[in-house]
N, C-alpha and C. Protein backbone atom coordinates (compact mmCIF):
# COMPACT_ATOMS: atom_id res chain seq x y z
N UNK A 1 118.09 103.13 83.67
CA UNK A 1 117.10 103.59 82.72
C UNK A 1 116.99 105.10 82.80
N UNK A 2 116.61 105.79 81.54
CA UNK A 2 116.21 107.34 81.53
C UNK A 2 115.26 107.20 80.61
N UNK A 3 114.67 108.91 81.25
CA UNK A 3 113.33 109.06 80.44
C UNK A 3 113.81 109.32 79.12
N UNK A 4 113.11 108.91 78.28
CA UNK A 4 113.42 109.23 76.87
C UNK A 4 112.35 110.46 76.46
N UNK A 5 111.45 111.18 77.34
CA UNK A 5 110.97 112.17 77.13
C UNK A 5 111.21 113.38 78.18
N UNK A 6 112.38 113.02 78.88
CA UNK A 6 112.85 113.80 79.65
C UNK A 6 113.01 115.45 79.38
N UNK A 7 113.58 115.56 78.05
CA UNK A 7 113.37 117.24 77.49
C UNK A 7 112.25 117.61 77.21
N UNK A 8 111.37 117.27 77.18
CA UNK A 8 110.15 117.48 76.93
C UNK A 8 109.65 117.97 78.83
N UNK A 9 109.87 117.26 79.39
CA UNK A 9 109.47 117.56 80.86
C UNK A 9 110.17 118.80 81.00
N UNK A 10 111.38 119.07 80.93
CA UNK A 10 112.38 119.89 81.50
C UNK A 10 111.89 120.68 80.88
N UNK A 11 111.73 121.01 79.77
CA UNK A 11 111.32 122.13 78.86
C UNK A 11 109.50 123.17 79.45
N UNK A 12 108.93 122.08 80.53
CA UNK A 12 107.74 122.32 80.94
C UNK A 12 107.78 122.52 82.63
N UNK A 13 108.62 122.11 82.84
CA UNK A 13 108.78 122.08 84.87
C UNK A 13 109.99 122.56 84.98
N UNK A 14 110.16 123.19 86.02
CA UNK A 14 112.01 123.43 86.93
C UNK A 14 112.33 122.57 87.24
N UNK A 15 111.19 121.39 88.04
CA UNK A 15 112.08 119.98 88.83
C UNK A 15 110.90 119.22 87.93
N UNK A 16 111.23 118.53 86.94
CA UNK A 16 110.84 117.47 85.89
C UNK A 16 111.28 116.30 87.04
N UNK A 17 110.00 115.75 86.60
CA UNK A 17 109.73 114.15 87.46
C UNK A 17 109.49 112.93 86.21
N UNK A 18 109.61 111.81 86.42
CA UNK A 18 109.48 110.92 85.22
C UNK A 18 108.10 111.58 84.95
N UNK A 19 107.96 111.28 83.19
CA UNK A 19 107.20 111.73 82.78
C UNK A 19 106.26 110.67 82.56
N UNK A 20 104.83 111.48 81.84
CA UNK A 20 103.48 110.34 81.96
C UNK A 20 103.90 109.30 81.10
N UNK A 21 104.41 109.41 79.85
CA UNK A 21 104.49 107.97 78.67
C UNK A 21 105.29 106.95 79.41
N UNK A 22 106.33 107.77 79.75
CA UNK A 22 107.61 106.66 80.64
C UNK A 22 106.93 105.88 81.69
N UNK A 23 106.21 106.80 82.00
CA UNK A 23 105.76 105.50 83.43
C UNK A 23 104.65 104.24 82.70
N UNK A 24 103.72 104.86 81.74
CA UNK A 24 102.94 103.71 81.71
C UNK A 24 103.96 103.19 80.76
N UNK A 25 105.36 103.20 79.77
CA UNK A 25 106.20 102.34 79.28
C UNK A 25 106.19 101.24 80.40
N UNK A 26 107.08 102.06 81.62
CA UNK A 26 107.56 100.96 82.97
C UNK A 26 106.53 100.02 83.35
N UNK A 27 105.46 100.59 83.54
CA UNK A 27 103.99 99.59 83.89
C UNK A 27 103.60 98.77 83.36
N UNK A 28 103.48 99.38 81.40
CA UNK A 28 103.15 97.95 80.80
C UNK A 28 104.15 96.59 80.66
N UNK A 29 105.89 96.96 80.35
CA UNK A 29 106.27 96.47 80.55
C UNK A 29 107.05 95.43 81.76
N UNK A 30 106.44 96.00 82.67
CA UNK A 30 106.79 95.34 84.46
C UNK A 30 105.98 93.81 84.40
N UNK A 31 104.58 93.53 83.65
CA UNK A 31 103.71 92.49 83.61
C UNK A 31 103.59 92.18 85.36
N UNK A 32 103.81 93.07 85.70
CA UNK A 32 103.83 92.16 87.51
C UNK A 32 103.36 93.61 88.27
N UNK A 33 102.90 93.53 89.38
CA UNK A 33 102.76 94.47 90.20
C UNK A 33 104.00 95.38 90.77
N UNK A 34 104.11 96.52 90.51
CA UNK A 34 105.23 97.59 90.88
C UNK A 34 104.30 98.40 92.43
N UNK A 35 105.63 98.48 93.28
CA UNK A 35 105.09 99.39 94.17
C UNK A 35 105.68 100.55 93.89
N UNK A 36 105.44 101.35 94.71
CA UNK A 36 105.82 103.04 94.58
C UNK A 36 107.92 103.24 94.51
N UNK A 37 108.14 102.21 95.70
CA UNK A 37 109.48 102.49 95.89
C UNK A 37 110.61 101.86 94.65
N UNK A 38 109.99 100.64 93.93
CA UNK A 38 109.96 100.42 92.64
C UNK A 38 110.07 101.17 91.59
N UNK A 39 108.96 101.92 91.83
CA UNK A 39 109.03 103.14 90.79
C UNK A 39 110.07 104.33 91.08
N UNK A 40 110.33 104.63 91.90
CA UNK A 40 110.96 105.41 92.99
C UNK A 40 112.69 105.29 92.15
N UNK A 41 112.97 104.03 91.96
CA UNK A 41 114.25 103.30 92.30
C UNK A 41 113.82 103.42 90.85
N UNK A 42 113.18 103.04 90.03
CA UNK A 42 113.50 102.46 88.32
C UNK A 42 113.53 103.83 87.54
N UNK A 43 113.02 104.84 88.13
CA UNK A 43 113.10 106.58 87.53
C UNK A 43 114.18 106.93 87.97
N UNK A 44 114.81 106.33 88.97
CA UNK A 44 116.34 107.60 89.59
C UNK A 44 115.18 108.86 90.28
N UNK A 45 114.90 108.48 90.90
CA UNK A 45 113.83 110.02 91.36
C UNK A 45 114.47 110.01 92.42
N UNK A 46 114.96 111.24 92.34
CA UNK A 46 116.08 112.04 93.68
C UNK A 46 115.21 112.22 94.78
N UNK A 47 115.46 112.30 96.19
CA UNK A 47 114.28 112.73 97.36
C UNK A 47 113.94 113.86 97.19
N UNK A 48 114.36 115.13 96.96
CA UNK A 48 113.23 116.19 96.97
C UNK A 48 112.31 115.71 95.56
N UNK A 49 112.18 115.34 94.86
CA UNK A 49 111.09 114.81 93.89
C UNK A 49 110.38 113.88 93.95
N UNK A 50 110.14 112.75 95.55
CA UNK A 50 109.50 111.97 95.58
C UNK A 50 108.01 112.75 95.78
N UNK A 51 107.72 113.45 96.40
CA UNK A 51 106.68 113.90 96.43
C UNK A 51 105.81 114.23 95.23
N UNK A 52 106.64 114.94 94.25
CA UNK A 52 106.05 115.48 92.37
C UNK A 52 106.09 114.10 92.23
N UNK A 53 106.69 113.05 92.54
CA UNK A 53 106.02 111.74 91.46
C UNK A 53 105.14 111.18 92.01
N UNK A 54 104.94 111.07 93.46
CA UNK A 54 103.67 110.60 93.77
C UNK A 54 102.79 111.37 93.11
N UNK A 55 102.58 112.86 93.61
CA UNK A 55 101.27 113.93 92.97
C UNK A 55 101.01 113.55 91.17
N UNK A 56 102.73 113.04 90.59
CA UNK A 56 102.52 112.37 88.83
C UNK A 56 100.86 111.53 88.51
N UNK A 57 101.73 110.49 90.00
CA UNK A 57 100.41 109.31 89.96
C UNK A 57 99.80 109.20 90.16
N UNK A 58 99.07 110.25 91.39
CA UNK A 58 97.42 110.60 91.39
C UNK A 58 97.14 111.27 90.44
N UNK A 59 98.00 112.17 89.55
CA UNK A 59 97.19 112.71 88.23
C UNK A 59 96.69 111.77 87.32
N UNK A 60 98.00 110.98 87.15
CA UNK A 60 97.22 110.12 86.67
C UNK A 60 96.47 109.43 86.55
N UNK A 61 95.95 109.10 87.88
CA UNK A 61 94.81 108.08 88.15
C UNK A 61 93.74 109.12 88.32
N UNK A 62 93.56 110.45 88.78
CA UNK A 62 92.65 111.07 87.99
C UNK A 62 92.22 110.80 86.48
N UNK A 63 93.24 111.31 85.69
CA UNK A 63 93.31 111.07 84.36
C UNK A 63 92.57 110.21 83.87
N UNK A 64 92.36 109.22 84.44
CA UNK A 64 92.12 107.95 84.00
C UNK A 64 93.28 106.82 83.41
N UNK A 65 94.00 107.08 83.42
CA UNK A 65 95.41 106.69 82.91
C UNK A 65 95.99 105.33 83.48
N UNK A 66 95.67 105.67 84.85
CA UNK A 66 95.51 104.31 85.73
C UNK A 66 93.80 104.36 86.40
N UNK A 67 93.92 103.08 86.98
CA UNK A 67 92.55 103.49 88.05
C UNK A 67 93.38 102.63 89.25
N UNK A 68 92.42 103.30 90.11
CA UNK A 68 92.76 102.70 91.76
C UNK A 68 91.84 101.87 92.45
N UNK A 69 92.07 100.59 92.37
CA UNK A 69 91.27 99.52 92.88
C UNK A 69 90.57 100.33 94.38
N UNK A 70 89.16 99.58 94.68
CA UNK A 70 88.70 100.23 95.80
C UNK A 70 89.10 99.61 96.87
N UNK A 71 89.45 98.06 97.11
CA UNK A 71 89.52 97.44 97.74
C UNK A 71 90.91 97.90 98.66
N UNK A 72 91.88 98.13 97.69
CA UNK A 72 93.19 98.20 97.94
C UNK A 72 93.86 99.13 97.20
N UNK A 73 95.06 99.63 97.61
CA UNK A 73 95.86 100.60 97.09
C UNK A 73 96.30 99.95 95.61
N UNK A 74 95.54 99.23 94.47
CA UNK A 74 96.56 98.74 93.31
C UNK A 74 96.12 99.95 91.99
N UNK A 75 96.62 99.77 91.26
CA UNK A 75 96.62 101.07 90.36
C UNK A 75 96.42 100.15 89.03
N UNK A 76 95.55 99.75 88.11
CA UNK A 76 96.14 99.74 86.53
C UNK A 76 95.81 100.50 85.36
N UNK A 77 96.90 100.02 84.75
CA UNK A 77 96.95 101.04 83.54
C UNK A 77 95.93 100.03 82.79
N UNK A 78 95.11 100.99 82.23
CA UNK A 78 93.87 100.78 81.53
C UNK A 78 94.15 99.86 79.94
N UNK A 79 95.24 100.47 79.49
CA UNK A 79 95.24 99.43 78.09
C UNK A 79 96.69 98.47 78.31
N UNK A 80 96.95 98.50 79.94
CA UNK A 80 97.85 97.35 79.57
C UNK A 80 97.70 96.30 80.32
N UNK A 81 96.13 95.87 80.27
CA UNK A 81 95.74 95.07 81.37
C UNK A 81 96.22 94.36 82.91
N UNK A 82 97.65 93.93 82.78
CA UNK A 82 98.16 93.12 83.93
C UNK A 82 99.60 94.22 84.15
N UNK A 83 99.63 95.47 83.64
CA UNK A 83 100.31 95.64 84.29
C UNK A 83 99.90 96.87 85.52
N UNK A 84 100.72 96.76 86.84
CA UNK A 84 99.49 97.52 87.98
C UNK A 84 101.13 98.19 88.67
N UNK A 85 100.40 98.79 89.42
CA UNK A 85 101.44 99.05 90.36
C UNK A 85 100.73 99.47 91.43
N UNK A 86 101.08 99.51 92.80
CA UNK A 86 100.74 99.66 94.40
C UNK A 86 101.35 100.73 94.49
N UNK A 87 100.54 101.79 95.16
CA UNK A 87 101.00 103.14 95.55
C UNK A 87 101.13 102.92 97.08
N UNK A 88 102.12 103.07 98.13
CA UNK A 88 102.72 103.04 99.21
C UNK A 88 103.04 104.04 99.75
N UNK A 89 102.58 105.37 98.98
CA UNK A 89 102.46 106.20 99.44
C UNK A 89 104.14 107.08 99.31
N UNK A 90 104.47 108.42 99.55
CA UNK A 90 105.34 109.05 99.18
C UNK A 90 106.23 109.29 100.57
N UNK A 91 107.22 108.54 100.27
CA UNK A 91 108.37 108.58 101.63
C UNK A 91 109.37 109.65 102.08
């Protein structure tokens, strides 16, 4: 898979990380819980950029874009009800 808004990133960062639409694409369409290394692996995100995609996904869950369960590390995206993903933190 590639970002299909990838020039759009590049055109805005030096080291472009999957971008925000692409990920909640991956999320809504996952219907199942994604963890981080999931995400990690389904972007092609090279190791010096694991870190910018974690910092992606706390923006986003700032954002509101996702929210972060209190109980537990799960994340969902707000209009795609069941789809979530588990942040595991940046390796």
């Amino acid at each position: 898979m590639s970002d299909p808004y990838a020039a759009s990133e590049a055109s805005r960062y030096e080291h472009p990380v999957a971008s925000r639409k692409w990920l909640m694409e991956l999320l809504e369409e996952a219907g199942r819980p994604l963890d981080y290394d999931e995400l990690v692996w389904m972007t092609n995100t090279v190791e010096d950029n694991r870190d910018a995609l974690f910092a992606r996904l706390k923006a986003m869950t700032r954002d509101g874009q996702i929210i972060t369960d209190r109980v537990g590390p799960v994340c969902v995206g707000r209009s795609c009800g069941s789809a979530v993903w588990t942040c595991g933190g940046a390796s």
